[in-house]
Protein backbone atom coordinates (compact mmCIF):
# COMPACT_ATOMS: atom_id res chain seq x y z
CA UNK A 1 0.00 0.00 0.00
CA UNK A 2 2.75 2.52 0.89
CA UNK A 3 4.54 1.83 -2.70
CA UNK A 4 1.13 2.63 -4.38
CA UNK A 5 0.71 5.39 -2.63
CA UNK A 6 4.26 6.98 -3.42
CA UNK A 7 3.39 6.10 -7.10
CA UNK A 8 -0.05 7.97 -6.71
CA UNK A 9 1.56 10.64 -5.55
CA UNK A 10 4.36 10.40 -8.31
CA UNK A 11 2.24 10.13 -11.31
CA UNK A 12 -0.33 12.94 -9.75
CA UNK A 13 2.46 15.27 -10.10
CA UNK A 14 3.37 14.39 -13.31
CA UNK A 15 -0.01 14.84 -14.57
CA UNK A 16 -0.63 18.11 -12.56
CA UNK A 17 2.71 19.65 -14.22
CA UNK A 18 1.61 18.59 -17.60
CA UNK A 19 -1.47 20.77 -16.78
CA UNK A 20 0.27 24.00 -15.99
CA UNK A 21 1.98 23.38 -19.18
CA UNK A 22 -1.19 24.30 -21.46
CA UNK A 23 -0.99 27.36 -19.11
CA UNK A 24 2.53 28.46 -19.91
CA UNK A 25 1.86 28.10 -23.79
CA UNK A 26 -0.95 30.19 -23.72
CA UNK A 27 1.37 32.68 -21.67
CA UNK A 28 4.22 33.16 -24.45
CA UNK A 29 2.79 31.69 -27.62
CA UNK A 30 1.35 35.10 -28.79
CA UNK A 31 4.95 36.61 -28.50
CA UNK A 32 7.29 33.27 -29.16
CA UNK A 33 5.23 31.31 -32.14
CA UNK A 34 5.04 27.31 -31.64
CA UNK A 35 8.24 26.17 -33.49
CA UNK A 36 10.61 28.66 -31.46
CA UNK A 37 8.72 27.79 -28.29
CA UNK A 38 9.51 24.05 -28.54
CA UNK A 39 12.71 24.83 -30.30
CA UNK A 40 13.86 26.91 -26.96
CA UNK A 41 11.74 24.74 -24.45
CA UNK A 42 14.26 21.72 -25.91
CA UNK A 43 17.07 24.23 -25.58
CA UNK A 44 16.00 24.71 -22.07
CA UNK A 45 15.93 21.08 -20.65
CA UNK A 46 18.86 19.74 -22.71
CA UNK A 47 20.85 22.19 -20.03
CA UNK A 48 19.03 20.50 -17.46
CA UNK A 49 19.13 16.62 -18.59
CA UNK A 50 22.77 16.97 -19.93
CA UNK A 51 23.64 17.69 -15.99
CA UNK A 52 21.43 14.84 -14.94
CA UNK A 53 23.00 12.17 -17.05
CA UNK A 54 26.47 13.17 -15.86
CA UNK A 55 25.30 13.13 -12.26
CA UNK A 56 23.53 9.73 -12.64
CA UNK A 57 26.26 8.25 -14.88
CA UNK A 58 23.84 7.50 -17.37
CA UNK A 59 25.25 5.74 -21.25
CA UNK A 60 25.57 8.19 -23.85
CA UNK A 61 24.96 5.16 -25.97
CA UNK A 62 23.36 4.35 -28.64
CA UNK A 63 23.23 0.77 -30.92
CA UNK A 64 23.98 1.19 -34.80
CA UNK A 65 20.55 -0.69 -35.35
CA UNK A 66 18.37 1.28 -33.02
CA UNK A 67 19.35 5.05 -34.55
CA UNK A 68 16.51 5.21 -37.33
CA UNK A 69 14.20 3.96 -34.50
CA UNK A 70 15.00 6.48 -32.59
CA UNK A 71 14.63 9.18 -35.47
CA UNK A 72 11.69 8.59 -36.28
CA UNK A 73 10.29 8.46 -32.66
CA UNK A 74 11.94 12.02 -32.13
CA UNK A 75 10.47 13.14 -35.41
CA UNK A 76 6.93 12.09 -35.14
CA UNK A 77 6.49 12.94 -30.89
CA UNK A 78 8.93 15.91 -29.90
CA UNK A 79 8.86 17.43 -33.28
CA UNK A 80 5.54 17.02 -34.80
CA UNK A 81 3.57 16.12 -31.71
CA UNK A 82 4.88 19.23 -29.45
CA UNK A 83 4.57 21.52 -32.66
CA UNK A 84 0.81 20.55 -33.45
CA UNK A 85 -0.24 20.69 -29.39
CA UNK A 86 1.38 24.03 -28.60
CA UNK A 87 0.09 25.05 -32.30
CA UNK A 88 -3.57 23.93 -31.40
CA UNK A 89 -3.08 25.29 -27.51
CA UNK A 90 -3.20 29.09 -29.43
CA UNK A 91 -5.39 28.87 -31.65
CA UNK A 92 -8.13 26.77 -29.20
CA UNK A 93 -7.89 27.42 -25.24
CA UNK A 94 -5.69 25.71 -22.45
CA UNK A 95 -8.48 23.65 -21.74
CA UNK A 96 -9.00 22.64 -24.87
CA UNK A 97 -5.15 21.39 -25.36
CA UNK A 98 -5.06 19.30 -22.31
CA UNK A 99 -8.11 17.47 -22.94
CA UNK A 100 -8.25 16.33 -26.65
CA UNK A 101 -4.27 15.19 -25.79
CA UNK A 102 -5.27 13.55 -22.79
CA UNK A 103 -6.69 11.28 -25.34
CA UNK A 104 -3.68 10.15 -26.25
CA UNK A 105 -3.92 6.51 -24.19
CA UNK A 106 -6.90 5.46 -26.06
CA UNK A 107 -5.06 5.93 -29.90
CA UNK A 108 -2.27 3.91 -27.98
CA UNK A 109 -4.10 0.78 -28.69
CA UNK A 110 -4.95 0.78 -31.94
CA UNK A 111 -0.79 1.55 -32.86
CA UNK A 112 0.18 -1.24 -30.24
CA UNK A 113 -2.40 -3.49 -32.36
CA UNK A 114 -0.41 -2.39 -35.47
CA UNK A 115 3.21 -2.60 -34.26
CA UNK A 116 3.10 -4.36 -31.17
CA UNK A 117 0.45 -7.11 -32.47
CA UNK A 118 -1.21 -6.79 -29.11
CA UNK A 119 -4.69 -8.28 -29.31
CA UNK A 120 -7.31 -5.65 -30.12
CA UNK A 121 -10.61 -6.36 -28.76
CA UNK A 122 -13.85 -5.40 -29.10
CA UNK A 123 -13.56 -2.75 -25.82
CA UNK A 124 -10.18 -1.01 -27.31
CA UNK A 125 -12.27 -0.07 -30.44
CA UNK A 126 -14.99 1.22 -28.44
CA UNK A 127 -12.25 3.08 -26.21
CA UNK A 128 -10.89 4.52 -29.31
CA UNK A 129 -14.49 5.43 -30.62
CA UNK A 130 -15.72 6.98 -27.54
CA UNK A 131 -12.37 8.87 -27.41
CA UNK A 132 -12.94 10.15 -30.88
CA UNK A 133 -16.50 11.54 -30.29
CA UNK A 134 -14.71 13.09 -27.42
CA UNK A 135 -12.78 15.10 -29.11
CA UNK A 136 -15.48 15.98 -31.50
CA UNK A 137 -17.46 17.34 -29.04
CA UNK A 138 -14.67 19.76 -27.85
CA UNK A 139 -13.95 20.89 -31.36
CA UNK A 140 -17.10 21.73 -32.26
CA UNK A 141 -18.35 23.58 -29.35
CA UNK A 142 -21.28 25.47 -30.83
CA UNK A 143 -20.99 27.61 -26.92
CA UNK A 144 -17.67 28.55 -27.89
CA UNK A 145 -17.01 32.28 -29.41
CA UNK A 146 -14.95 30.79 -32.31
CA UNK A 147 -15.24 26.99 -32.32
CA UNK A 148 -11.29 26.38 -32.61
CA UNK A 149 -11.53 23.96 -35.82
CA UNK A 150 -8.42 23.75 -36.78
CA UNK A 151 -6.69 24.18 -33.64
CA UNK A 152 -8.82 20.90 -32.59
CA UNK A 153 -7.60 19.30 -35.72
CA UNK A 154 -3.74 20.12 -34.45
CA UNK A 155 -4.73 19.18 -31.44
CA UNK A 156 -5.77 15.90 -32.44
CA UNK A 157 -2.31 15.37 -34.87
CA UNK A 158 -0.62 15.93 -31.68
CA UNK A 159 -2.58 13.08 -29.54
CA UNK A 160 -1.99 11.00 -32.15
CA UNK A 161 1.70 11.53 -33.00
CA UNK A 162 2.34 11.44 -29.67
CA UNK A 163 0.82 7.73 -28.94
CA UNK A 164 2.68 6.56 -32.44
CA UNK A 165 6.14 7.95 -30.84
CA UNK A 166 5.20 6.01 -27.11
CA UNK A 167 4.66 2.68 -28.30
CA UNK A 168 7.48 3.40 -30.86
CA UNK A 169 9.40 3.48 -27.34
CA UNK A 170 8.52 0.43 -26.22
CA UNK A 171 11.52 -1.26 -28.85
CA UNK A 172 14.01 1.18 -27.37
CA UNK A 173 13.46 -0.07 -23.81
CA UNK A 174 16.55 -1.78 -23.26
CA UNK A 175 18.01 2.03 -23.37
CA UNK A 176 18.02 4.18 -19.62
CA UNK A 177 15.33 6.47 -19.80
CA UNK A 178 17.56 9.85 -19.69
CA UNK A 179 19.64 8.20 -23.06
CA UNK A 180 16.29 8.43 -24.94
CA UNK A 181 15.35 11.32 -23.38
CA UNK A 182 18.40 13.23 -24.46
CA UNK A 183 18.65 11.71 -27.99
CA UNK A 184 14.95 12.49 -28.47
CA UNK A 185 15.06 15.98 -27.71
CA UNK A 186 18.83 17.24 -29.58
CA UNK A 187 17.61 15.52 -32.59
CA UNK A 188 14.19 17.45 -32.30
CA UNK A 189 15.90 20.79 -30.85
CA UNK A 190 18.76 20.42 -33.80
CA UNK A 191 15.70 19.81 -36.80
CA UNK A 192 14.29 22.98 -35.66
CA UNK A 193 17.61 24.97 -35.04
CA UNK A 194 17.40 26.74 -38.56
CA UNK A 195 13.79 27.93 -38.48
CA UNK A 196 14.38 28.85 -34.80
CA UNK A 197 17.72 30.78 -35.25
CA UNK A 198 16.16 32.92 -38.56
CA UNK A 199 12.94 33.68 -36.32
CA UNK A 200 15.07 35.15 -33.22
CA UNK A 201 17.20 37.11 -36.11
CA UNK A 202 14.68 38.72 -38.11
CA UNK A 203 11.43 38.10 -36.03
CA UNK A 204 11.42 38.11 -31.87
CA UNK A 205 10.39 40.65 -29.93
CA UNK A 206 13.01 41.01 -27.25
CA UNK A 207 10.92 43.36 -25.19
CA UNK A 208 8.44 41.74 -25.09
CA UNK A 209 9.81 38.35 -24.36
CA UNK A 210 11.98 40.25 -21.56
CA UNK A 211 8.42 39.60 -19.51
CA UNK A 212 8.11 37.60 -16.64
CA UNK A 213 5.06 35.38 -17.92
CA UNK A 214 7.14 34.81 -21.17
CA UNK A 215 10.83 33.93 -19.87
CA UNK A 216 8.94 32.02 -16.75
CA UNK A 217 6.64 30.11 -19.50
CA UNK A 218 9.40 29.07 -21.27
CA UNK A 219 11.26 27.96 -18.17
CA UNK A 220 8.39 26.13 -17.43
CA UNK A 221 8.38 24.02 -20.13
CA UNK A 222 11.94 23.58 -20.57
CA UNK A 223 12.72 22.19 -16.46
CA UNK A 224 9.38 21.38 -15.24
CA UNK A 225 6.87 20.25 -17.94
CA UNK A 226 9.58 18.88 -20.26
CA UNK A 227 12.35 17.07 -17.20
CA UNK A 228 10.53 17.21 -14.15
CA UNK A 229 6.91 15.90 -15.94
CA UNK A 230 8.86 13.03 -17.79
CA UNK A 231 11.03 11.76 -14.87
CA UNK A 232 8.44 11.74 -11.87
CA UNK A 233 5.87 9.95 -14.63
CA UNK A 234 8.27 7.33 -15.17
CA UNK A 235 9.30 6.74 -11.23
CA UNK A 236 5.63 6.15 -10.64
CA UNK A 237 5.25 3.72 -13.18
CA UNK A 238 7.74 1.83 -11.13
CA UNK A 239 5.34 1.60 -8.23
CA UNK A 240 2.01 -0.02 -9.68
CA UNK A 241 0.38 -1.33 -12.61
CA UNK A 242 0.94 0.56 -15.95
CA UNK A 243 -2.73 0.01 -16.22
CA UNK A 244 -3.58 2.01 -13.37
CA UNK A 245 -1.15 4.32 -13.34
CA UNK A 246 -2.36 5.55 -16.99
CA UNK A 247 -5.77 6.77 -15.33
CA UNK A 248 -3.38 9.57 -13.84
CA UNK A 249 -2.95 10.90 -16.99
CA UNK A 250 -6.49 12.82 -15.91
CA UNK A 251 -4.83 15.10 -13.94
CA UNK A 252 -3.68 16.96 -16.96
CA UNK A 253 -6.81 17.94 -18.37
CA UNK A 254 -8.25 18.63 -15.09
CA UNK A 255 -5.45 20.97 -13.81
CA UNK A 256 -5.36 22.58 -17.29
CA UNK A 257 -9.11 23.32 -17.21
CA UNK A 258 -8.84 24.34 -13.88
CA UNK A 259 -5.80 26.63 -14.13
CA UNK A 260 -7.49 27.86 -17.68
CA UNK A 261 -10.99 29.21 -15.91
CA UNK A 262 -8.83 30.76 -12.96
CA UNK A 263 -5.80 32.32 -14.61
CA UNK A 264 -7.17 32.71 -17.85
CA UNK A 265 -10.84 33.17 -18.17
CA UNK A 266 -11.35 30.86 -20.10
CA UNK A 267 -15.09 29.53 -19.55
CA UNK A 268 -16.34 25.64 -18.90
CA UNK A 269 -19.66 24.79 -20.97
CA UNK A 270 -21.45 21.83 -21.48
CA UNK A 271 -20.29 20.65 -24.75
CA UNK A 272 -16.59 20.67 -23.28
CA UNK A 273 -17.72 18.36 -20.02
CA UNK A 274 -19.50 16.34 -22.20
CA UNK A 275 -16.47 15.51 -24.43
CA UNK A 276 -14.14 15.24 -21.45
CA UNK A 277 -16.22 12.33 -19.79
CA UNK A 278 -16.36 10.48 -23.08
CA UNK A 279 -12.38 11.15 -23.42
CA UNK A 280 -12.16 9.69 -19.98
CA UNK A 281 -14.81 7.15 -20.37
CA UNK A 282 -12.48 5.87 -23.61
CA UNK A 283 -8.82 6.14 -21.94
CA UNK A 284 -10.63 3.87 -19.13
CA UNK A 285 -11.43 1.61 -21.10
CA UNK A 286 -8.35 1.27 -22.95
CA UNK A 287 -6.57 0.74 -19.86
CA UNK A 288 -8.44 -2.26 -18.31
CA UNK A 289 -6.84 -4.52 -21.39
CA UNK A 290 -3.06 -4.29 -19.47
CA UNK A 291 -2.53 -6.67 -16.45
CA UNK A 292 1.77 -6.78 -16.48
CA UNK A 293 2.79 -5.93 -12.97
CA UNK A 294 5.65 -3.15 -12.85
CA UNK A 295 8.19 -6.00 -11.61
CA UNK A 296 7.49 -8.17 -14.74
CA UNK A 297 7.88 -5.67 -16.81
CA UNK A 298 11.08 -4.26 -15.08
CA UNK A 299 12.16 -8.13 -15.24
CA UNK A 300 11.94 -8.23 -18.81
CA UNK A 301 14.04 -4.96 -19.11
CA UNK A 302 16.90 -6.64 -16.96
């Protein structure tokens, strides 16, 4: 009971940071646009992650075979996945962002199905189904001002991208998780060095990005959201059941909403509760299929 707990209280966090994350994009993406925000948000925690793999002697290594693997995981979830989200975070709501990702669990089935050959049953389709009307729901909010469309649609690229790149990870677990980690984010932070370098020489606006909720935002994301979010998620998964410790995945969406309506006005309606129950109803459902223990599955690693 007391490891469960510590997990619960692990994975809480993790979800809770990933929250305040929608928060901080909404903060700085009107004066830093999406690809330099992720470009310097890697920037940020490569600082951070370098020092933490030299503290906890962690490999620098990487096998010959595993290097497109790991490309194309980098590619599709901190490059396209992080683009798309903070890219559908302005144009929709904070709200908005954390739920339709918090989907991301559910589309996790149907790719472990594909790649994994994990049996997919008759309840994963309906979890993916349910998730998908979800997220309809929240896109077309006919309560909204300006029913975010297309930021729903990016929204949704990022969900998806994001569950292609995590069970893409599942073939690379043999590696420590800071390895990946690094890898992951200098091959994303070096594909959008160009576009991010020409932006802050022709384009930023230092004044305005001298602000406190900008700098702090980007801060944010680089220790907290993108090193701090990552590392306590994957402590707690050490403690219990993957398939319970995916239902804390909830907390994002919740804390986002939350944190949306109190710091940023952003209003609750019907249509959005609606979608976030069938979003949750889904991801539950998803995650009743998985019985592996944490120990087996740390057994397997070893």
């Amino acid at each position: 009971m007391r490891n469960l707990l510590i997990g619960a209280l692990f994975l809480s966090l993790a979800g809770s940071i990933w929250g305040g994350m929608f928060i901080a994009v909404r903060l700085s993406v009107f004066v830093i646009p999406p690809v330099p925000l992720v470009w310097m948000r890697y920037g940020t925690a490569l600082i951070g992650l370098s020092a933490l793999m030299v503290l906890t002697h962690a490999s620098w290594h990487i096998d010959r075979k595993d290097r497109g693997l790991l490309l194309l995981s980098a590619l599709s979830g901190q490059v396209l996945s992080i683009v798309t989200q903070e890219t559908g975070t302005m144009m929709t709501s904070a709200q908005t962002g954390s739920v339709i990702t918090a989907a991301t669990p559910a589309f996790m089935v149907v790719f472990a199905w594909l790649l994994l050959h994990e049996k997919l049953t008759a309840g994963r389709i309906v979890s993916v189904l349910l998730a998908m009307i979800g997220v309809l729901f929240i896109v077309f909010d006919p309560d909204q001002f300006a029913p975010g469309v297309w930021g729903g649609v990016s929204l949704l690229v990022a969900a998806v991208t994001w569950a292609f790149m995590s069970v893409l990870l599942k073939f690379l677990s043999g590696y420590s998780v800071f390895t990946v980690t690094f890898y992951s984010l200098l091959i994303a932070f070096l594909t959008l060095t160009p576009y991010g370098l020409y932006w802050l020489l022709t384009a930023a606006d230092y004044r305005a990005m001298a602000e406190p909720s900008v700098w702090g935002s980007v801060l944010y994301l680089g220790f907290f959201s993108t090193i701090a979010g990552f590392c306590l998620w994957n402590k707690g998964l050490l403690y219990m059941d993957a398939s319970i410790a995916g239902l804390f995945m909830f907390f994002q969406p919740v804390v986002g909403t939350f944190l949306g309506w109190l710091l940023l006005g952003e209003p609750i309606t019907m249509f959005f509760w609606i979608g976030f129950l069938l979003i949750a109803a889904g991801v539950a459902l998803a995650l009743r299929g998985g019985n592996t223990t944490a120990e087996e599955k740390l057994a397997r690693q070893r």
